[in-house]
PDB file of N, CA and C in Angstrom:
ATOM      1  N   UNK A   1      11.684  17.771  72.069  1.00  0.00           N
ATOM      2  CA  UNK A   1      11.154  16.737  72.937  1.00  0.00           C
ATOM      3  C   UNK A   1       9.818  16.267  72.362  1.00  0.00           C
ATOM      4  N   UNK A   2       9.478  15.056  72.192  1.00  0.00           N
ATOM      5  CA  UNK A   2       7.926  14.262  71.985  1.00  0.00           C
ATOM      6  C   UNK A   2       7.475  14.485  72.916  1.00  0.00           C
ATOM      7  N   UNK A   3       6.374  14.716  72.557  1.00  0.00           N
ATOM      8  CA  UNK A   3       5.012  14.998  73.406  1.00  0.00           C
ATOM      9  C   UNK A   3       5.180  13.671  74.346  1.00  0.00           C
ATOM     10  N   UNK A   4       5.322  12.829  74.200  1.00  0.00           N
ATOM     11  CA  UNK A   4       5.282  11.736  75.351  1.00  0.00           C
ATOM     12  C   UNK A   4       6.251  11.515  76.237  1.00  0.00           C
ATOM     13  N   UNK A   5       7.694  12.067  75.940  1.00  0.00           N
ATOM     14  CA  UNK A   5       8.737  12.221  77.051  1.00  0.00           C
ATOM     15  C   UNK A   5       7.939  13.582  77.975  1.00  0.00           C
ATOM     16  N   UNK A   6       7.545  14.403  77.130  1.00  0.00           N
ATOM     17  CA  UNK A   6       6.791  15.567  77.867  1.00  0.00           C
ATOM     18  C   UNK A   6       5.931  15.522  79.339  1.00  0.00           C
ATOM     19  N   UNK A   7       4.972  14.652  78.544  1.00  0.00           N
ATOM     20  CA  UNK A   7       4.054  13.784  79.453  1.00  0.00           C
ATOM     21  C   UNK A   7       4.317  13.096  80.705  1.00  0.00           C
ATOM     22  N   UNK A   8       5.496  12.894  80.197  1.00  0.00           N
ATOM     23  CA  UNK A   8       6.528  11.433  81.471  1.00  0.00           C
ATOM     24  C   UNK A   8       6.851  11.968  82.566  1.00  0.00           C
ATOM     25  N   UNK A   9       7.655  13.403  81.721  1.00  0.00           N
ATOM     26  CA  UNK A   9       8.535  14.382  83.072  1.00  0.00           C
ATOM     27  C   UNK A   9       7.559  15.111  83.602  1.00  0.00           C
ATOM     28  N   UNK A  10       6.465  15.264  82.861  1.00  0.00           N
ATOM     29  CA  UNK A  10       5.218  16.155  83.937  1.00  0.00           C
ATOM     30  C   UNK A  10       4.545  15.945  85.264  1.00  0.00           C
ATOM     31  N   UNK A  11       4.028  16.728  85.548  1.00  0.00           N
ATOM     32  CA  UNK A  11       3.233  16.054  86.972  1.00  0.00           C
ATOM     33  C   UNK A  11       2.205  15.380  86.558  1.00  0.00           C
ATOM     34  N   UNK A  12       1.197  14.660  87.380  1.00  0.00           N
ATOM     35  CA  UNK A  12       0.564  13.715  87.446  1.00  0.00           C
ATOM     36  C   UNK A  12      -1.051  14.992  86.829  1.00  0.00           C
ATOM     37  N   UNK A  13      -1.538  14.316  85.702  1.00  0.00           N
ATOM     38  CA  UNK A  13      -2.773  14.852  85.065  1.00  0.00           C
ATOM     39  C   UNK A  13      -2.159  15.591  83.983  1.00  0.00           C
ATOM     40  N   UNK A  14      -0.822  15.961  83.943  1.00  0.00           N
ATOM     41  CA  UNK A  14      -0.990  17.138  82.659  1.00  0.00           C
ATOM     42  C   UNK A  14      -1.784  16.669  81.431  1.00  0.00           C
ATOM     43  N   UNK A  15      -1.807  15.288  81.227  1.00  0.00           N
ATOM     44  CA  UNK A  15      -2.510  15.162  79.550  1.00  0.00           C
ATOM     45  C   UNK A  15      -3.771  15.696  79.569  1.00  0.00           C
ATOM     46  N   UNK A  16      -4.458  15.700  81.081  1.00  0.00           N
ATOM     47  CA  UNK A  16      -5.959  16.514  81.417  1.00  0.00           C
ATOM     48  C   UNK A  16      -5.693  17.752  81.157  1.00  0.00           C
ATOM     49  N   UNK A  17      -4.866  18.680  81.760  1.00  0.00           N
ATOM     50  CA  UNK A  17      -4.426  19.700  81.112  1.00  0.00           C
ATOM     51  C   UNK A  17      -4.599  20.228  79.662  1.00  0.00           C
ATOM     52  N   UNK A  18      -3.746  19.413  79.226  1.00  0.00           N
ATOM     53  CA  UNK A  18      -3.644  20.123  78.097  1.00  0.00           C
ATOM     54  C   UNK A  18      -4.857  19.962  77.336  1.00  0.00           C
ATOM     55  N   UNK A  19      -5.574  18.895  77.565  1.00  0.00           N
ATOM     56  CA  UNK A  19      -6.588  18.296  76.223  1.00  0.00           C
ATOM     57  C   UNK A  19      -7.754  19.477  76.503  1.00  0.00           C
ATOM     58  N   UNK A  20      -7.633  20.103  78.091  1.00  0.00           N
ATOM     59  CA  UNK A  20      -8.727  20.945  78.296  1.00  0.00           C
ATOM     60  C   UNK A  20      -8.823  22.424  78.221  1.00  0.00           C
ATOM     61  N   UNK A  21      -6.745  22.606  77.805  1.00  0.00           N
ATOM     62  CA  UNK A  21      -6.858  23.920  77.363  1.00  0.00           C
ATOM     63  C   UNK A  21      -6.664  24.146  76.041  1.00  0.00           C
ATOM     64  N   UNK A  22      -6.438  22.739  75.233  1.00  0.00           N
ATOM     65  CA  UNK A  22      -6.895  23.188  73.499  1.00  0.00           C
ATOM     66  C   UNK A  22      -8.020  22.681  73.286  1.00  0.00           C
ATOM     67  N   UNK A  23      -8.848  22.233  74.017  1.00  0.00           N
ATOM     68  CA  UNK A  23     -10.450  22.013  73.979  1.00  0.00           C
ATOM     69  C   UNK A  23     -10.605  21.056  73.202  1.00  0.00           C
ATOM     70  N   UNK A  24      -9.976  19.491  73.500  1.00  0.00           N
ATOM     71  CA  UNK A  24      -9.933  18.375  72.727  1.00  0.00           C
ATOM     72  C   UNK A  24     -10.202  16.932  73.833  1.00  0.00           C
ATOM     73  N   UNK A  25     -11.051  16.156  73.635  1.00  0.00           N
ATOM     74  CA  UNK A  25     -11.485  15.156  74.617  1.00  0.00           C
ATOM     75  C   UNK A  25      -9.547  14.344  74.811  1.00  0.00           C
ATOM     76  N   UNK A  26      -9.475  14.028  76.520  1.00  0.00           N
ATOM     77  CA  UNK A  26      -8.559  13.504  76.659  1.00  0.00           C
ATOM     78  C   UNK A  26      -8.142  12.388  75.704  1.00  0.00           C
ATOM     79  N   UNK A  27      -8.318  11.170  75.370  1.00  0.00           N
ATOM     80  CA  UNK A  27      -8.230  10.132  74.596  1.00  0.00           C
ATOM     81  C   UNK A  27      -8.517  10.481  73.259  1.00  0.00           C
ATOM     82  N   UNK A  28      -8.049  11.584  72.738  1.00  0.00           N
ATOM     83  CA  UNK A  28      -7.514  12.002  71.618  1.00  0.00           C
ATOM     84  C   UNK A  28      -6.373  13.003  71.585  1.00  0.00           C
ATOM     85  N   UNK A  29      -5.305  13.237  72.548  1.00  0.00           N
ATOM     86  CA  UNK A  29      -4.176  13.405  72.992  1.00  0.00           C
ATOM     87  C   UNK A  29      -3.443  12.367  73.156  1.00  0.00           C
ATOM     88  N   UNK A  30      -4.518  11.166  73.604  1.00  0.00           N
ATOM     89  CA  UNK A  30      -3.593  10.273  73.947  1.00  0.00           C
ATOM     90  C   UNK A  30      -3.495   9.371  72.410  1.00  0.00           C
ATOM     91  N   UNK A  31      -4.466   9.262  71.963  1.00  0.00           N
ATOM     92  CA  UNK A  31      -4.379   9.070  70.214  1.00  0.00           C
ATOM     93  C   UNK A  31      -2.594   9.650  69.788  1.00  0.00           C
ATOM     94  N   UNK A  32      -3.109  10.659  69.954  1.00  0.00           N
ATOM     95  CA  UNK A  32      -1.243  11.569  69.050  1.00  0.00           C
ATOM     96  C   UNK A  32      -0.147  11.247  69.987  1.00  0.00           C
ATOM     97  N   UNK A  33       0.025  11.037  71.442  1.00  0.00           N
ATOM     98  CA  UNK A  33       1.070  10.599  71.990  1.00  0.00           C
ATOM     99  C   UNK A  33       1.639   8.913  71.749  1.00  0.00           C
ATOM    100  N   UNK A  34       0.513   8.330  71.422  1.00  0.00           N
ATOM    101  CA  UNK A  34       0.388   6.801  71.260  1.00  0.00           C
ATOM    102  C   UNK A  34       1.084   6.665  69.467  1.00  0.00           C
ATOM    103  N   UNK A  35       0.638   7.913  68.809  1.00  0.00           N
ATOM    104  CA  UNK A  35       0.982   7.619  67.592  1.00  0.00           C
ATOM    105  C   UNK A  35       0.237   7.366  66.811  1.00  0.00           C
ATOM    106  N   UNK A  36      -1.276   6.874  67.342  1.00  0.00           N
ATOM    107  CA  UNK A  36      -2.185   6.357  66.596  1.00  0.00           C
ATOM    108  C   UNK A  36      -2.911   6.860  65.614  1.00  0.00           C
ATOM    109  N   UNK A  37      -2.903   8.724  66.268  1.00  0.00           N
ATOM    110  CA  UNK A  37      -3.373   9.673  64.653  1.00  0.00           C
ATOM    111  C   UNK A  37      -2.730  10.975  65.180  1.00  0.00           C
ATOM    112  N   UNK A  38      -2.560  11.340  63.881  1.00  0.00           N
ATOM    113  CA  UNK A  38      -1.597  12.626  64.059  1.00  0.00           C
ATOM    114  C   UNK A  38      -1.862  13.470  64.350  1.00  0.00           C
ATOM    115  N   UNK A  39      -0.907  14.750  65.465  1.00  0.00           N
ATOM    116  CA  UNK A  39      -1.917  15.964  65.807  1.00  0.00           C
ATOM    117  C   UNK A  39      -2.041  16.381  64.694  1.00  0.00           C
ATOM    118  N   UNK A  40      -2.888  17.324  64.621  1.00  0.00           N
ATOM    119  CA  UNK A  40      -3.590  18.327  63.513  1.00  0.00           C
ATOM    120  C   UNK A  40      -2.059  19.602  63.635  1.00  0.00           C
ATOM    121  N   UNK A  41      -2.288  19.881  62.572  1.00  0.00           N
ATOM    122  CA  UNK A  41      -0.592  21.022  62.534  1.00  0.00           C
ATOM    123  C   UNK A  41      -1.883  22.076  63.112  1.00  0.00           C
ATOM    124  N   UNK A  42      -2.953  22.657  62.877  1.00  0.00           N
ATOM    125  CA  UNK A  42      -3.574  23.518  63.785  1.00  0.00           C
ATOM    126  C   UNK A  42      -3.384  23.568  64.901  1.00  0.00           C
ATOM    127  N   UNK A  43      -3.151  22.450  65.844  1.00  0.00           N
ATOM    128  CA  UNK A  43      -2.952  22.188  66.847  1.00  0.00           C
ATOM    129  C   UNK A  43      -1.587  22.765  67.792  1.00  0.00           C
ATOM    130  N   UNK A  44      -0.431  22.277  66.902  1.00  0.00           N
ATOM    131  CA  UNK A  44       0.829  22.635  66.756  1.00  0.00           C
ATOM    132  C   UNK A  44       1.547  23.935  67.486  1.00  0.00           C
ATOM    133  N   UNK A  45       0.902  24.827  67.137  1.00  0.00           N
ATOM    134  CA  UNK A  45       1.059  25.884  67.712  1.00  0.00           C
ATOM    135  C   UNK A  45       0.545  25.902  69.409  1.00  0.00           C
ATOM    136  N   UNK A  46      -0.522  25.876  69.511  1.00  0.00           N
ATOM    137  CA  UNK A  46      -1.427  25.809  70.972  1.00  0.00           C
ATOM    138  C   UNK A  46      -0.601  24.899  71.897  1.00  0.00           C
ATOM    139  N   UNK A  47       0.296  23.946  71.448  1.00  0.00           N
ATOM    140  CA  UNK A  47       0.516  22.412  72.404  1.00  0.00           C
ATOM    141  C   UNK A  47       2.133  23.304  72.637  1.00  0.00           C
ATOM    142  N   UNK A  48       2.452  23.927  71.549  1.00  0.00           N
ATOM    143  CA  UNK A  48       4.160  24.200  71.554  1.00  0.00           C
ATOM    144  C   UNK A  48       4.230  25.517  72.667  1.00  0.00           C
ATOM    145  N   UNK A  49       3.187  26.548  72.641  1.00  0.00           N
ATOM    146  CA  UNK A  49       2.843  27.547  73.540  1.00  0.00           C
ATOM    147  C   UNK A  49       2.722  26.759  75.189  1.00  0.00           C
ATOM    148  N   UNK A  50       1.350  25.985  75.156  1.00  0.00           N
ATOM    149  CA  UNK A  50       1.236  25.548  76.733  1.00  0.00           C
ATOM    150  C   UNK A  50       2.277  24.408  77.361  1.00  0.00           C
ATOM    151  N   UNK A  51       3.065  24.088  76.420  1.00  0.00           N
ATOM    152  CA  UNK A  51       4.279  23.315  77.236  1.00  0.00           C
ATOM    153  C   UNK A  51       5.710  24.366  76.937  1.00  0.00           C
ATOM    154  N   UNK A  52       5.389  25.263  76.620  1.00  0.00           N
ATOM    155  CA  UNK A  52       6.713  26.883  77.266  1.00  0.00           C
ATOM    156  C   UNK A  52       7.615  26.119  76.372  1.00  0.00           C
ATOM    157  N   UNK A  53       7.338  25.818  75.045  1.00  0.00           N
ATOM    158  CA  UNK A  53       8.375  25.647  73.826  1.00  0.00           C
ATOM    159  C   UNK A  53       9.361  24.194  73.889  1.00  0.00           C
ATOM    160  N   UNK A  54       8.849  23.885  75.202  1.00  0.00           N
ATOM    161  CA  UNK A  54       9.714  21.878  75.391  1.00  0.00           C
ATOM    162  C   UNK A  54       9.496  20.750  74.204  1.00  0.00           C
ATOM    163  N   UNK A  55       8.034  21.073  73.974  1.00  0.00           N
ATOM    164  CA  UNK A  55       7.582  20.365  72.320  1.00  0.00           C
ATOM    165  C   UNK A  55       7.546  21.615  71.743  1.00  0.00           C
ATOM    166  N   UNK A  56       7.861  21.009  70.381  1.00  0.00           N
ATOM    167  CA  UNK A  56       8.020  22.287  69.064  1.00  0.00           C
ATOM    168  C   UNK A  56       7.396  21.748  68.107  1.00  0.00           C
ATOM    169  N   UNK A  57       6.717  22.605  67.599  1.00  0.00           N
ATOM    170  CA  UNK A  57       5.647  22.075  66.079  1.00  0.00           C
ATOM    171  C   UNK A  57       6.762  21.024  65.221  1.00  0.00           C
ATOM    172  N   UNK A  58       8.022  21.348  64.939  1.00  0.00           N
ATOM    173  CA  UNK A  58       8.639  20.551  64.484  1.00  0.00           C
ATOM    174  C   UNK A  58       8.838  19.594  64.792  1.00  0.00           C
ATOM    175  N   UNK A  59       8.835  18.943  66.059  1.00  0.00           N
ATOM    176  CA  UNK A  59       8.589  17.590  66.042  1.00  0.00           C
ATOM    177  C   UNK A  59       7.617  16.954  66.516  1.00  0.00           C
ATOM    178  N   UNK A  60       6.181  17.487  66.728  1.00  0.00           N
ATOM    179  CA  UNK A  60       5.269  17.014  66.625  1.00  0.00           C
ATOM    180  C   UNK A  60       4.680  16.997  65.094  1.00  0.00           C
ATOM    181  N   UNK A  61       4.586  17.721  64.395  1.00  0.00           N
ATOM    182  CA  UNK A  61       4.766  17.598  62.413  1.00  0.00           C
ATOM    183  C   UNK A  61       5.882  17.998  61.735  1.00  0.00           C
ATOM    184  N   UNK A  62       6.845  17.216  62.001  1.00  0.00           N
ATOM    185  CA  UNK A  62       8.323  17.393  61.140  1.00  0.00           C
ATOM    186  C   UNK A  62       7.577  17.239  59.457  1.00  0.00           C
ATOM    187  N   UNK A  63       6.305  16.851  59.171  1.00  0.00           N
ATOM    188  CA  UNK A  63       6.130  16.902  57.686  1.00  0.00           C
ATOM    189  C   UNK A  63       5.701  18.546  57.222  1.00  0.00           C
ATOM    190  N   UNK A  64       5.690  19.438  57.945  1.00  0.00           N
ATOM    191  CA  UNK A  64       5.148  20.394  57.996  1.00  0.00           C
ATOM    192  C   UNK A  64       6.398  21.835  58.132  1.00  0.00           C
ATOM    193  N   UNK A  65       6.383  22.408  56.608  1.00  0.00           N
ATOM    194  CA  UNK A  65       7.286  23.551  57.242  1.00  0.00           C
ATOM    195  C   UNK A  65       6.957  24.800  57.787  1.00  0.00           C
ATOM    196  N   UNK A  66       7.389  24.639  58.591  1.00  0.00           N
ATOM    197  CA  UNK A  66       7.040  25.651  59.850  1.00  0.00           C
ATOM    198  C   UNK A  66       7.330  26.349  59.800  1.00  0.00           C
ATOM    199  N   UNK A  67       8.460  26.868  58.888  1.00  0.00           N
ATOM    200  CA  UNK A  67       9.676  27.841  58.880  1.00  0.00           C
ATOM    201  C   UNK A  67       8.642  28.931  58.044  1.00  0.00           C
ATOM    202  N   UNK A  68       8.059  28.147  57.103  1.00  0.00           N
ATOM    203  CA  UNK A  68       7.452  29.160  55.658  1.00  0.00           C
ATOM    204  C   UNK A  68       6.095  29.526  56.744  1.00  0.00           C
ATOM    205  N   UNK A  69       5.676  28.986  57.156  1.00  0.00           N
ATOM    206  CA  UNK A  69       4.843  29.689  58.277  1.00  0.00           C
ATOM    207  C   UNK A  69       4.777  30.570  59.518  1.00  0.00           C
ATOM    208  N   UNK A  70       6.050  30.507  60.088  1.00  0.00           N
ATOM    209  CA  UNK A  70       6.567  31.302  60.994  1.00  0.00           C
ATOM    210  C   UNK A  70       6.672  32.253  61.126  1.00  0.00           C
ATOM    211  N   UNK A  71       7.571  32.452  59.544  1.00  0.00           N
ATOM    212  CA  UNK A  71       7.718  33.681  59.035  1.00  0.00           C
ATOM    213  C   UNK A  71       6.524  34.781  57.983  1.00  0.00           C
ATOM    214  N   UNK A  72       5.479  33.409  57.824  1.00  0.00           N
ATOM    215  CA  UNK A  72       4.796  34.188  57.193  1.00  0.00           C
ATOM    216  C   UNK A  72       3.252  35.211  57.908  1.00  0.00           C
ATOM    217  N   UNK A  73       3.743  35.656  58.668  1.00  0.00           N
ATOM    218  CA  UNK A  73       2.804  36.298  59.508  1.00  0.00           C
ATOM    219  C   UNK A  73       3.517  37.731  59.461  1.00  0.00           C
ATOM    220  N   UNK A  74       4.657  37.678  59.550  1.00  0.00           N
ATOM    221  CA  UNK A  74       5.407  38.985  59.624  1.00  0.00           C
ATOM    222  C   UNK A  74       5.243  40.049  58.576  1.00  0.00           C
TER     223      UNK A  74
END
């Protein structure tokens, strides 16, 4: 799911939410939902955790393999 269908089906404020539990000013969430600049793959992780795996790093940075990272912690 995109972060912006995310957004849609949520209740009313989640983009406040989230921007305030990865510690990022609102209107730069709305930047990456708009398209206008890309999340940070740092990010990736934190956004895929507080929405319980509905967005996945993979398609918020499909340029990014995730896989070689996933696994590389183990």
């Amino acid at each position: 799911m995109q972060l912006q269908e995310y957004l849609d089906i949520s209740t009313r404020g989640e983009m406040a939410r989230l921007s305030k539990a990865i510690g990022v000013a609102q209107p730069i969430v709305s930047f990456w939902v708009s398209g206008r600049r890309q999340v940070p793959a740092e990010r990736c992780p934190e956004i895929e955790k507080l929405t319980e795996g509905k967005v996945t790093c993979e398609e918020l940075r499909p340029d990014v393999n995730w896989a070689v990272l996933r696994n590389s912690g183990k």
